[in-house]
PDB file of N, CA and C in Angstrom:
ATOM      1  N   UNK A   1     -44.167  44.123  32.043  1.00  0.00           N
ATOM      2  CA  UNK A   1     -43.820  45.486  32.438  1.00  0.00           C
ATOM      3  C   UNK A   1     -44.665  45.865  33.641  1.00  0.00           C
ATOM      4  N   UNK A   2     -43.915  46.446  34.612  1.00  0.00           N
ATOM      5  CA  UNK A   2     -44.302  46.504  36.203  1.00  0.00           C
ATOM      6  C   UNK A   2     -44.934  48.424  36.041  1.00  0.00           C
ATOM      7  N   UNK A   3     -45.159  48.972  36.899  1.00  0.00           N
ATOM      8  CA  UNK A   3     -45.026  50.057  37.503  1.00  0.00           C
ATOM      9  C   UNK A   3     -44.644  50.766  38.845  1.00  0.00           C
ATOM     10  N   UNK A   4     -44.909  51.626  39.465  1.00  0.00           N
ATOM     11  CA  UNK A   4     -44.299  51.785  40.770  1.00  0.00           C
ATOM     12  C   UNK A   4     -45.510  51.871  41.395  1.00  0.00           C
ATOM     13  N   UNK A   5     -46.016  51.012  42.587  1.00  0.00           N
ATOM     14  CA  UNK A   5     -46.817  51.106  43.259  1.00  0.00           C
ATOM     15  C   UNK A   5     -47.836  49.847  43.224  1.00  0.00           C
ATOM     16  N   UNK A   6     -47.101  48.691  42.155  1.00  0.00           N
ATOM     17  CA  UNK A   6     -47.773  47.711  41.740  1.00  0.00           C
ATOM     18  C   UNK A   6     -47.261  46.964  42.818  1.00  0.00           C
ATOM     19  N   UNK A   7     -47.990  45.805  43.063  1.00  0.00           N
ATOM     20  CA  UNK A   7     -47.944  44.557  44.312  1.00  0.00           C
ATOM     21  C   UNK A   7     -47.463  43.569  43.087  1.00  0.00           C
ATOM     22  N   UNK A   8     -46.470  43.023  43.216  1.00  0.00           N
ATOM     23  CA  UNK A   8     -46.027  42.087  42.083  1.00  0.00           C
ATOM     24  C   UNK A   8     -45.207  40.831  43.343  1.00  0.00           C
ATOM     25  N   UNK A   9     -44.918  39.506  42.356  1.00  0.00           N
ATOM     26  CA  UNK A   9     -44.354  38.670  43.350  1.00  0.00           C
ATOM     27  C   UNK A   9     -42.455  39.096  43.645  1.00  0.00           C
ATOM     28  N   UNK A  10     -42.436  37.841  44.172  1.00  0.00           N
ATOM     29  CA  UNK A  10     -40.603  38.388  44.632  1.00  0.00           C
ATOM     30  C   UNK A  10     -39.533  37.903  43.245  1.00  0.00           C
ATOM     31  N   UNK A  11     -38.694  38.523  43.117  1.00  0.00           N
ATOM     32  CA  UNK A  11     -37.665  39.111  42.273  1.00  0.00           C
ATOM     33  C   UNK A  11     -37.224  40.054  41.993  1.00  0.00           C
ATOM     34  N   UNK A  12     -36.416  40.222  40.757  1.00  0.00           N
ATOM     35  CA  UNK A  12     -35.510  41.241  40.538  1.00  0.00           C
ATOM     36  C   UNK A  12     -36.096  42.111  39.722  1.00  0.00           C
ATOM     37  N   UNK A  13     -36.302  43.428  39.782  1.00  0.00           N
ATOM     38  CA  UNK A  13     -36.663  44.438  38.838  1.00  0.00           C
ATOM     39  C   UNK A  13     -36.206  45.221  38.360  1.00  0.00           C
ATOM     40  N   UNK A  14     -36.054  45.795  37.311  1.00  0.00           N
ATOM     41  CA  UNK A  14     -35.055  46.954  36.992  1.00  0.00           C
ATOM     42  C   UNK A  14     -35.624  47.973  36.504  1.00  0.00           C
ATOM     43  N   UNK A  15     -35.580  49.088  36.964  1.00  0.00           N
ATOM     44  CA  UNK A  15     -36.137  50.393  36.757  1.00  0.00           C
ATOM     45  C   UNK A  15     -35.009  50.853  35.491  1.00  0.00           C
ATOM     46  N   UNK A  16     -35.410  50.917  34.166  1.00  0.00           N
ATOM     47  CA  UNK A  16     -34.325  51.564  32.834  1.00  0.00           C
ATOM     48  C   UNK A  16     -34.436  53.048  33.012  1.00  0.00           C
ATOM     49  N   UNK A  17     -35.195  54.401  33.587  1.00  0.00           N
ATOM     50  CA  UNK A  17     -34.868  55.432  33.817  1.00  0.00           C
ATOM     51  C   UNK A  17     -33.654  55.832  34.727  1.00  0.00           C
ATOM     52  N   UNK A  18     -33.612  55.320  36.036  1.00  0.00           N
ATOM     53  CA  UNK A  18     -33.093  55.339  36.622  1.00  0.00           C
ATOM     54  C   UNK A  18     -31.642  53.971  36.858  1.00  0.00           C
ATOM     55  N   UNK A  19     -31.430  52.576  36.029  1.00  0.00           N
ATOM     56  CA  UNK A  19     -30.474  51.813  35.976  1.00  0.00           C
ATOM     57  C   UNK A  19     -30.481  51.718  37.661  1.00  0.00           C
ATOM     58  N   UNK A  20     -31.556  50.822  38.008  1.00  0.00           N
ATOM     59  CA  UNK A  20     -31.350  50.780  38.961  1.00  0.00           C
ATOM     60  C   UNK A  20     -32.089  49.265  39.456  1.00  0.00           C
ATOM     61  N   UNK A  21     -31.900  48.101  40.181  1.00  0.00           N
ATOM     62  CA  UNK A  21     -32.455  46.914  40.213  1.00  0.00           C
ATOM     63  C   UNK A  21     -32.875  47.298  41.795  1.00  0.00           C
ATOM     64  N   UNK A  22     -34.351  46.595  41.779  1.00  0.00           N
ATOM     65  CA  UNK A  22     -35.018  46.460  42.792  1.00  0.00           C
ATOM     66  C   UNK A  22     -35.341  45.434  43.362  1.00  0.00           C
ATOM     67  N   UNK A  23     -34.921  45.108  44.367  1.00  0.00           N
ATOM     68  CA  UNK A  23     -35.302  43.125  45.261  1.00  0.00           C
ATOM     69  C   UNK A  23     -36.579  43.510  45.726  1.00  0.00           C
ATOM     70  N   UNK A  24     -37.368  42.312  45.736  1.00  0.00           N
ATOM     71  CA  UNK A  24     -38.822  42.074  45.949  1.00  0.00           C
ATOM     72  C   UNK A  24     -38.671  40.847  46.411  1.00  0.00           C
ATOM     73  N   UNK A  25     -37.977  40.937  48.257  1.00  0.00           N
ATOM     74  CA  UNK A  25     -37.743  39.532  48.873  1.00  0.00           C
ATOM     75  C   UNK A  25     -39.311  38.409  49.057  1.00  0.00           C
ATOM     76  N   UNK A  26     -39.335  37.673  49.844  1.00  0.00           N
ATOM     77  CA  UNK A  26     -40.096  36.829  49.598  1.00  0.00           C
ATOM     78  C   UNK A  26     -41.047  36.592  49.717  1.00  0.00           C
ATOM     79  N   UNK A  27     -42.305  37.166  49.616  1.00  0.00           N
ATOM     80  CA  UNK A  27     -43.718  36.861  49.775  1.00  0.00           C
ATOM     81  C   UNK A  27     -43.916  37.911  49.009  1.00  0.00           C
ATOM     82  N   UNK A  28     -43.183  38.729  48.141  1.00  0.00           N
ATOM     83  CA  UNK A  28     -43.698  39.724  47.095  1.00  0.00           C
ATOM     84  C   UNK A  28     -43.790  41.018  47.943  1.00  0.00           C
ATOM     85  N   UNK A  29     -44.077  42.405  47.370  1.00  0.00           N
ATOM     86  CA  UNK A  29     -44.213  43.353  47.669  1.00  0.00           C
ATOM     87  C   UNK A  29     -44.703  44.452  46.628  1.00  0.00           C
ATOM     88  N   UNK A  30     -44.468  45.597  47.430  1.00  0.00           N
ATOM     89  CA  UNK A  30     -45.030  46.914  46.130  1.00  0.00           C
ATOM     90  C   UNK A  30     -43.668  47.201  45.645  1.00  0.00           C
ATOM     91  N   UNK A  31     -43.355  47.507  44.435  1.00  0.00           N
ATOM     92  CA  UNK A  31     -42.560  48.837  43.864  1.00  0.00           C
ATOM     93  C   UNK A  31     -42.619  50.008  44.432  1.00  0.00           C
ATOM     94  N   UNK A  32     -41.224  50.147  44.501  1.00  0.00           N
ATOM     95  CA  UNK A  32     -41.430  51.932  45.027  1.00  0.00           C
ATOM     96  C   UNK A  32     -41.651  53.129  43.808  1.00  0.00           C
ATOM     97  N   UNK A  33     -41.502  53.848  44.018  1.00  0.00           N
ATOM     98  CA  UNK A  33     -41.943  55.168  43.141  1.00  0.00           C
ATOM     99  C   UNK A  33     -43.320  55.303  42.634  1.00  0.00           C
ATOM    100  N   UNK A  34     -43.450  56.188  41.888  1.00  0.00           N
ATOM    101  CA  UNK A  34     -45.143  56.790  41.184  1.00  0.00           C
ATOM    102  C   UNK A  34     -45.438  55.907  39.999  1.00  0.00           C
ATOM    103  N   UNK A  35     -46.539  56.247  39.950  1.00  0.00           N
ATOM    104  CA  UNK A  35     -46.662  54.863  38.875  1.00  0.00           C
ATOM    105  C   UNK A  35     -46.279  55.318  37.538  1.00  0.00           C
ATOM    106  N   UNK A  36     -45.670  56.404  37.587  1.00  0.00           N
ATOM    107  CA  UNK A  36     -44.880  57.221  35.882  1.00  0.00           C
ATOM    108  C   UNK A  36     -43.850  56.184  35.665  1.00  0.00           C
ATOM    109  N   UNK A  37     -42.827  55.260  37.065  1.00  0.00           N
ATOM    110  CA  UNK A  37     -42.002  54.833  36.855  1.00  0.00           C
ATOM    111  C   UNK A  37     -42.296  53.643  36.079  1.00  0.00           C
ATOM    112  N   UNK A  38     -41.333  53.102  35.076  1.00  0.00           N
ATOM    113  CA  UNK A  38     -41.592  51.223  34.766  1.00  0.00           C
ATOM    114  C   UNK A  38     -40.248  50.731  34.873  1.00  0.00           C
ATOM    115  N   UNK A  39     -41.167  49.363  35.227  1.00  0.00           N
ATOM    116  CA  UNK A  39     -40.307  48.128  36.081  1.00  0.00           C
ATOM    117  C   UNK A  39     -39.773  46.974  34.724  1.00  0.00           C
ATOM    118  N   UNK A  40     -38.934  45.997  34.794  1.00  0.00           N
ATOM    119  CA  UNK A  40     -38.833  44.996  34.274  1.00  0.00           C
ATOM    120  C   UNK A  40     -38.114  43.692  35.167  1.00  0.00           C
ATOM    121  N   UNK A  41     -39.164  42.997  35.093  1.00  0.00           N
ATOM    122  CA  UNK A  41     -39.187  41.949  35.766  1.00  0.00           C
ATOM    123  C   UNK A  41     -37.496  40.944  35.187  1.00  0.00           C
ATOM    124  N   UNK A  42     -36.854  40.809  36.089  1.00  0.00           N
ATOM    125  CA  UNK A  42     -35.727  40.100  35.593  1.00  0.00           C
ATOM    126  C   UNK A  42     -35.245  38.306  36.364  1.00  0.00           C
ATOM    127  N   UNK A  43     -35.278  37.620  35.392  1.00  0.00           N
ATOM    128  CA  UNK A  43     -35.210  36.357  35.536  1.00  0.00           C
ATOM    129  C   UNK A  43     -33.928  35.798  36.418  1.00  0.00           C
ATOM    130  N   UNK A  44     -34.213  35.237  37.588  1.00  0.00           N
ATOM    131  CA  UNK A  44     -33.190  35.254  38.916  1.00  0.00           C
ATOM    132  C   UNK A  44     -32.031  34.468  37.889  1.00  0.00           C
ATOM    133  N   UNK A  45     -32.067  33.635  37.083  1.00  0.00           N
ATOM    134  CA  UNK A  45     -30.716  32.945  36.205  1.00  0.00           C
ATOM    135  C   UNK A  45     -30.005  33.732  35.987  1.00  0.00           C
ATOM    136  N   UNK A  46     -30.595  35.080  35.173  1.00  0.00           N
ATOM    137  CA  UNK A  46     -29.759  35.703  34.462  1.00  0.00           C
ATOM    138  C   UNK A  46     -28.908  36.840  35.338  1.00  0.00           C
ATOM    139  N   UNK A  47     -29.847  36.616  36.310  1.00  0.00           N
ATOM    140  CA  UNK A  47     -28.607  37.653  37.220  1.00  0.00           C
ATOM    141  C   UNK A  47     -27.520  36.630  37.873  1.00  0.00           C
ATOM    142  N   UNK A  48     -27.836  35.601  38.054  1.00  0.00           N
ATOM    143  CA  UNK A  48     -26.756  34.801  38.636  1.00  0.00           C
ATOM    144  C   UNK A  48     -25.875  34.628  37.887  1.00  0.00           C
ATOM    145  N   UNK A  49     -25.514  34.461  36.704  1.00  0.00           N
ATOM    146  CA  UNK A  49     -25.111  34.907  35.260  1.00  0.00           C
ATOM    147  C   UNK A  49     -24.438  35.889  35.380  1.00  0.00           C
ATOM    148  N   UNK A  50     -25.040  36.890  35.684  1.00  0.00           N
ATOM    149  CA  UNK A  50     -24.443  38.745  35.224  1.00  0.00           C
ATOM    150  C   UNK A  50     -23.320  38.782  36.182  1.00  0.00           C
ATOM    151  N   UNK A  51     -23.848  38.517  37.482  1.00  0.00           N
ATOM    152  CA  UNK A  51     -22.456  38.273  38.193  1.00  0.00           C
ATOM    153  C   UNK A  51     -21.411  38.232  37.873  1.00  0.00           C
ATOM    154  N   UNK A  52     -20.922  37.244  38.002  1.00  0.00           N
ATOM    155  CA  UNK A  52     -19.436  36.266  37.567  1.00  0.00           C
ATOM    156  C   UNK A  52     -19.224  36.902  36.285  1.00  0.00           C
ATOM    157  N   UNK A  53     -20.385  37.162  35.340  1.00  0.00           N
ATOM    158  CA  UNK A  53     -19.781  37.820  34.027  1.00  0.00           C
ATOM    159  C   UNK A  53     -19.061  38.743  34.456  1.00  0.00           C
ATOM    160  N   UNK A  54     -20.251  39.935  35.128  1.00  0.00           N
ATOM    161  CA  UNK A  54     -19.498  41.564  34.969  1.00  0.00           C
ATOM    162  C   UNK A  54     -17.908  41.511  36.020  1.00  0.00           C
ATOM    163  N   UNK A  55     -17.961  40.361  36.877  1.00  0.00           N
ATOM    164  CA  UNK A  55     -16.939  40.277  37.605  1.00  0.00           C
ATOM    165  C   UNK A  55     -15.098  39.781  36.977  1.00  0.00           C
ATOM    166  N   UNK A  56     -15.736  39.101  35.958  1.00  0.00           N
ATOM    167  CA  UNK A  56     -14.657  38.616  35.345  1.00  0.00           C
ATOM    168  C   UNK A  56     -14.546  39.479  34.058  1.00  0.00           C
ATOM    169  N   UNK A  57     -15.446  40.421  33.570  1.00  0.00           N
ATOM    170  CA  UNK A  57     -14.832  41.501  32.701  1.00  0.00           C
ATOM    171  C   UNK A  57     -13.921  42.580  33.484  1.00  0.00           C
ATOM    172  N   UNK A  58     -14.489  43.535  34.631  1.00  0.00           N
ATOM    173  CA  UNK A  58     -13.924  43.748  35.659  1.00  0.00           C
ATOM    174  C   UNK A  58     -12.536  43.279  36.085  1.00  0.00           C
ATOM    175  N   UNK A  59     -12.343  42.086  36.330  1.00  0.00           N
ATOM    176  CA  UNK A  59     -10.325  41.782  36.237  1.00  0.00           C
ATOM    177  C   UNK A  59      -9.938  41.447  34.821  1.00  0.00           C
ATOM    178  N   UNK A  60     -10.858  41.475  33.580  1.00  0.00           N
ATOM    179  CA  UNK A  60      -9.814  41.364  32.489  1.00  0.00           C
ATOM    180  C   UNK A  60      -9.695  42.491  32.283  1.00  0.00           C
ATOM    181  N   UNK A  61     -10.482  43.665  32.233  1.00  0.00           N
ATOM    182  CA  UNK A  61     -10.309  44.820  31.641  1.00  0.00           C
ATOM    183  C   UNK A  61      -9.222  45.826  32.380  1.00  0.00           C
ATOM    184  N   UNK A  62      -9.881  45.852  33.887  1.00  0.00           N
ATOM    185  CA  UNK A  62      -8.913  46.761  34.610  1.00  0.00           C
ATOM    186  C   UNK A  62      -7.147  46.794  34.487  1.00  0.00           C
ATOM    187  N   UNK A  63      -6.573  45.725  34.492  1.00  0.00           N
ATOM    188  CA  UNK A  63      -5.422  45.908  34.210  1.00  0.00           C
ATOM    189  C   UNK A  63      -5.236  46.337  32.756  1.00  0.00           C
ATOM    190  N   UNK A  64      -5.958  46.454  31.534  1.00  0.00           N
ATOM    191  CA  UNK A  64      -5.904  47.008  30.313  1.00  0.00           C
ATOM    192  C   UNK A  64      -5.748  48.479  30.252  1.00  0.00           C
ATOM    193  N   UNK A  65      -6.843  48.947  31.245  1.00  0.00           N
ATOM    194  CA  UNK A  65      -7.351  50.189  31.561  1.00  0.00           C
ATOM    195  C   UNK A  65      -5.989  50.649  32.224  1.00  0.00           C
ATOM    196  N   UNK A  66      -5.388  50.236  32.429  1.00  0.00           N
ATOM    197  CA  UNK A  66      -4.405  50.724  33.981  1.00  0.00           C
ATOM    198  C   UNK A  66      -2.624  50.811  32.805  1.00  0.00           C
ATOM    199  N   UNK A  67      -2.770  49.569  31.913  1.00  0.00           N
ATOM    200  CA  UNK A  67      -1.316  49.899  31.094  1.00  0.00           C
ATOM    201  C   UNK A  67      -1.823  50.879  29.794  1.00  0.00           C
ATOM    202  N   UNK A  68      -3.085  50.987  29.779  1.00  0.00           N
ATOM    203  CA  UNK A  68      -2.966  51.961  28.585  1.00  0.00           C
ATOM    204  C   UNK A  68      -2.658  53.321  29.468  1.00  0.00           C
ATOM    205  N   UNK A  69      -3.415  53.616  30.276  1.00  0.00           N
ATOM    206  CA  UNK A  69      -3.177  55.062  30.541  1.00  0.00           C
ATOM    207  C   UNK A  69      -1.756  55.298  30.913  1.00  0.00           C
ATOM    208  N   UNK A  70      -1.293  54.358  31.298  1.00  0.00           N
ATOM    209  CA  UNK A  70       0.554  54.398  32.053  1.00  0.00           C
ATOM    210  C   UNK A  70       1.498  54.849  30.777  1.00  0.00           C
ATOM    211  N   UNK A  71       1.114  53.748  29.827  1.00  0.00           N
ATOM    212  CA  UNK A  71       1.714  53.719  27.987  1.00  0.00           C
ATOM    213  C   UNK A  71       1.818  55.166  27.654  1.00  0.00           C
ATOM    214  N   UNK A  72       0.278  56.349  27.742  1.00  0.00           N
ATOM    215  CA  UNK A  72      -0.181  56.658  27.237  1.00  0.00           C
ATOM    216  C   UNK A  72       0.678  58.113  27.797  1.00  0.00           C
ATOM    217  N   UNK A  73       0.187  58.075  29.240  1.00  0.00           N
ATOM    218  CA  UNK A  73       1.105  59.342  29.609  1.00  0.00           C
ATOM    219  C   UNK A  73       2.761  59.335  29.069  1.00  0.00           C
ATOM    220  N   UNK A  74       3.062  58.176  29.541  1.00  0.00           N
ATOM    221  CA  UNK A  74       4.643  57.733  29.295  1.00  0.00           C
ATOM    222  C   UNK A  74       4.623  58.345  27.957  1.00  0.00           C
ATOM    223  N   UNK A  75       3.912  57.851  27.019  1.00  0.00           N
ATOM    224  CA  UNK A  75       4.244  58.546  25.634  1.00  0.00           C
ATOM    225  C   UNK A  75       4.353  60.028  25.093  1.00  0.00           C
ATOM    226  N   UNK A  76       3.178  60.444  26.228  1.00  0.00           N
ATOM    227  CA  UNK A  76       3.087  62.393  26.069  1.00  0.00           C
ATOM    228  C   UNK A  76       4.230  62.568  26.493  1.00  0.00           C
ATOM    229  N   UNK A  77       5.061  62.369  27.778  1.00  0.00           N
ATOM    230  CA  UNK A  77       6.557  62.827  28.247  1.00  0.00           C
ATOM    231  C   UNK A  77       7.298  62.597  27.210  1.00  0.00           C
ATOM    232  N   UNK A  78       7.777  61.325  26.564  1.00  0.00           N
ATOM    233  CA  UNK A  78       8.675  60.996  25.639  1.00  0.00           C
ATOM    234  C   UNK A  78       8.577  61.728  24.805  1.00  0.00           C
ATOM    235  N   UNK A  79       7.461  61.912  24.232  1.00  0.00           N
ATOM    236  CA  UNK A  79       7.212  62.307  22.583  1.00  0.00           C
ATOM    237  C   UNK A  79       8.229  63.525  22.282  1.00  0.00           C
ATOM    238  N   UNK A  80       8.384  64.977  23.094  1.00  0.00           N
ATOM    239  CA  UNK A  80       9.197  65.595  22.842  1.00  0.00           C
ATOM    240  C   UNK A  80      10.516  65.442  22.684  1.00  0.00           C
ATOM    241  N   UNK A  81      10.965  64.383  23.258  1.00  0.00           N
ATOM    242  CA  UNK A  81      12.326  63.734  23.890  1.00  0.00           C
ATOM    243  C   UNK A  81      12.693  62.935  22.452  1.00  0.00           C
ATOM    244  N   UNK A  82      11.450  62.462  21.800  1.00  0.00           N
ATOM    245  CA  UNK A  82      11.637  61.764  20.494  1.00  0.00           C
ATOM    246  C   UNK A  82      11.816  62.344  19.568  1.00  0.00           C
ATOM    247  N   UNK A  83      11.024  63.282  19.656  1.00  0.00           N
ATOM    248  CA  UNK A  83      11.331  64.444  18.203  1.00  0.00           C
ATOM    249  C   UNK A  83      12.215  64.841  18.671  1.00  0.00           C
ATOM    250  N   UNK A  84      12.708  65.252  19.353  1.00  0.00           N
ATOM    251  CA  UNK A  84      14.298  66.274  19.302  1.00  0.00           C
ATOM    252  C   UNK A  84      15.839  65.132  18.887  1.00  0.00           C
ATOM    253  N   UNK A  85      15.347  64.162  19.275  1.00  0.00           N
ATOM    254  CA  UNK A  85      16.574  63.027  18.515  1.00  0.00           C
ATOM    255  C   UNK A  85      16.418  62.615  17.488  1.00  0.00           C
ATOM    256  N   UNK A  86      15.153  62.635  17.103  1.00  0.00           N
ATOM    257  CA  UNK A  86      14.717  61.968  15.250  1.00  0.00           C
ATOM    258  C   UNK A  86      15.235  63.490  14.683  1.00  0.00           C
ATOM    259  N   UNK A  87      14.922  64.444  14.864  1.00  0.00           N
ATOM    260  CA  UNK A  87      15.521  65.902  13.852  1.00  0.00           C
ATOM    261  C   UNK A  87      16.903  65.819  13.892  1.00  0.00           C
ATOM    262  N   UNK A  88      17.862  65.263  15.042  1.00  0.00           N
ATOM    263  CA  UNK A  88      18.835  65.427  15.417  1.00  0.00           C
ATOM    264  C   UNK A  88      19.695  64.396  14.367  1.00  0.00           C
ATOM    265  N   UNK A  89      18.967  63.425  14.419  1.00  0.00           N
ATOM    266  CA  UNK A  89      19.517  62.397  13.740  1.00  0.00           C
ATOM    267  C   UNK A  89      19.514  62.621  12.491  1.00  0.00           C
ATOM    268  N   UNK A  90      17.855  63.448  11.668  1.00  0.00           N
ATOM    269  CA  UNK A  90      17.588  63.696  10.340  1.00  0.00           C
ATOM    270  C   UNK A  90      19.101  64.329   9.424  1.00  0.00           C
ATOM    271  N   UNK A  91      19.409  65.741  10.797  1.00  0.00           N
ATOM    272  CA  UNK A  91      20.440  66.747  10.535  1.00  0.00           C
ATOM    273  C   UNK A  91      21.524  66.142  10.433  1.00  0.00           C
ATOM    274  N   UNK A  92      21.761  65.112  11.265  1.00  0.00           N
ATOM    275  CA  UNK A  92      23.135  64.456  11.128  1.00  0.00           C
ATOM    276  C   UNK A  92      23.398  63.737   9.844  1.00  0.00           C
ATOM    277  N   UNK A  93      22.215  62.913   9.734  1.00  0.00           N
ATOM    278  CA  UNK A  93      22.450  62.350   8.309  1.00  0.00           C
ATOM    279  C   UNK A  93      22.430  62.958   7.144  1.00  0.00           C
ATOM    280  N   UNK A  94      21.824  64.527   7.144  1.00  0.00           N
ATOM    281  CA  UNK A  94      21.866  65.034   6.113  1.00  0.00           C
ATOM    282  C   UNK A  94      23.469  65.619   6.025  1.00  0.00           C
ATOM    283  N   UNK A  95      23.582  66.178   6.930  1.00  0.00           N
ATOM    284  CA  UNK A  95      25.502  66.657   7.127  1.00  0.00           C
ATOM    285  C   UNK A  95      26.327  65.634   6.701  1.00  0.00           C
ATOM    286  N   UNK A  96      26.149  64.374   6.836  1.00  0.00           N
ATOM    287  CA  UNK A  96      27.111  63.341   6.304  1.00  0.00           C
ATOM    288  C   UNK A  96      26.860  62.971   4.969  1.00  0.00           C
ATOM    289  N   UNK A  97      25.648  63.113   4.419  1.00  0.00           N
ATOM    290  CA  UNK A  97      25.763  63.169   3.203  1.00  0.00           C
ATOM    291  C   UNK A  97      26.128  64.080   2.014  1.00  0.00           C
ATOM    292  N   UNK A  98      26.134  65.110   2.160  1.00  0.00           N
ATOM    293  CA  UNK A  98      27.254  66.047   1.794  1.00  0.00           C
ATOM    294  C   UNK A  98      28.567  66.152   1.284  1.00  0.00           C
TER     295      UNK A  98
END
């Protein structure tokens, strides 16, 4: 665990108040902010990793994201359009059974 204002070597840091990653190119440097802030040192693999992950959740999800809401409105329009033919139909079948 880092702070802000610490001289640490080069990598990736991530500030969890703020969700925010900090590069510490190559011969090392300070952290920015007050030293209230804390750092976590993050292992260059795992971001090479996070990549391609968050990138390939990113095109599976978005088109999910994109037919639900389409489904979803589509369904608020219909829905009235549905009930007025399901009652319609209820009435009819009750009239023919009679």
């Amino acid at each position: 665990r880092y702070h802000g204002g610490n001289s640490v070597r080069t990598g990736f840091y991530w500030n969890p108040a703020n969700w925010e990653i900090t590069t510490v190119s190559k011969k090392g440097g300070i952290l920015p902010g007050a030293e209230e802030l804390s750092y976590y040192r993050i292992p260059t693999p795992f971001i090479l990793a996070l990549g391609p992950t968050m990138g390939a959740a990113y095109v599976i999800f978005l088109p999910l994201v994109g037919f639900g809401l389409f489904f979803g409105f589509l369904g608020k329009k219909a829905l009235p359009y549905l009930a007025k033919a399901a009652a319609y139909l209820t009435a009819r079948t009750a009239r023919e059974e009679r």
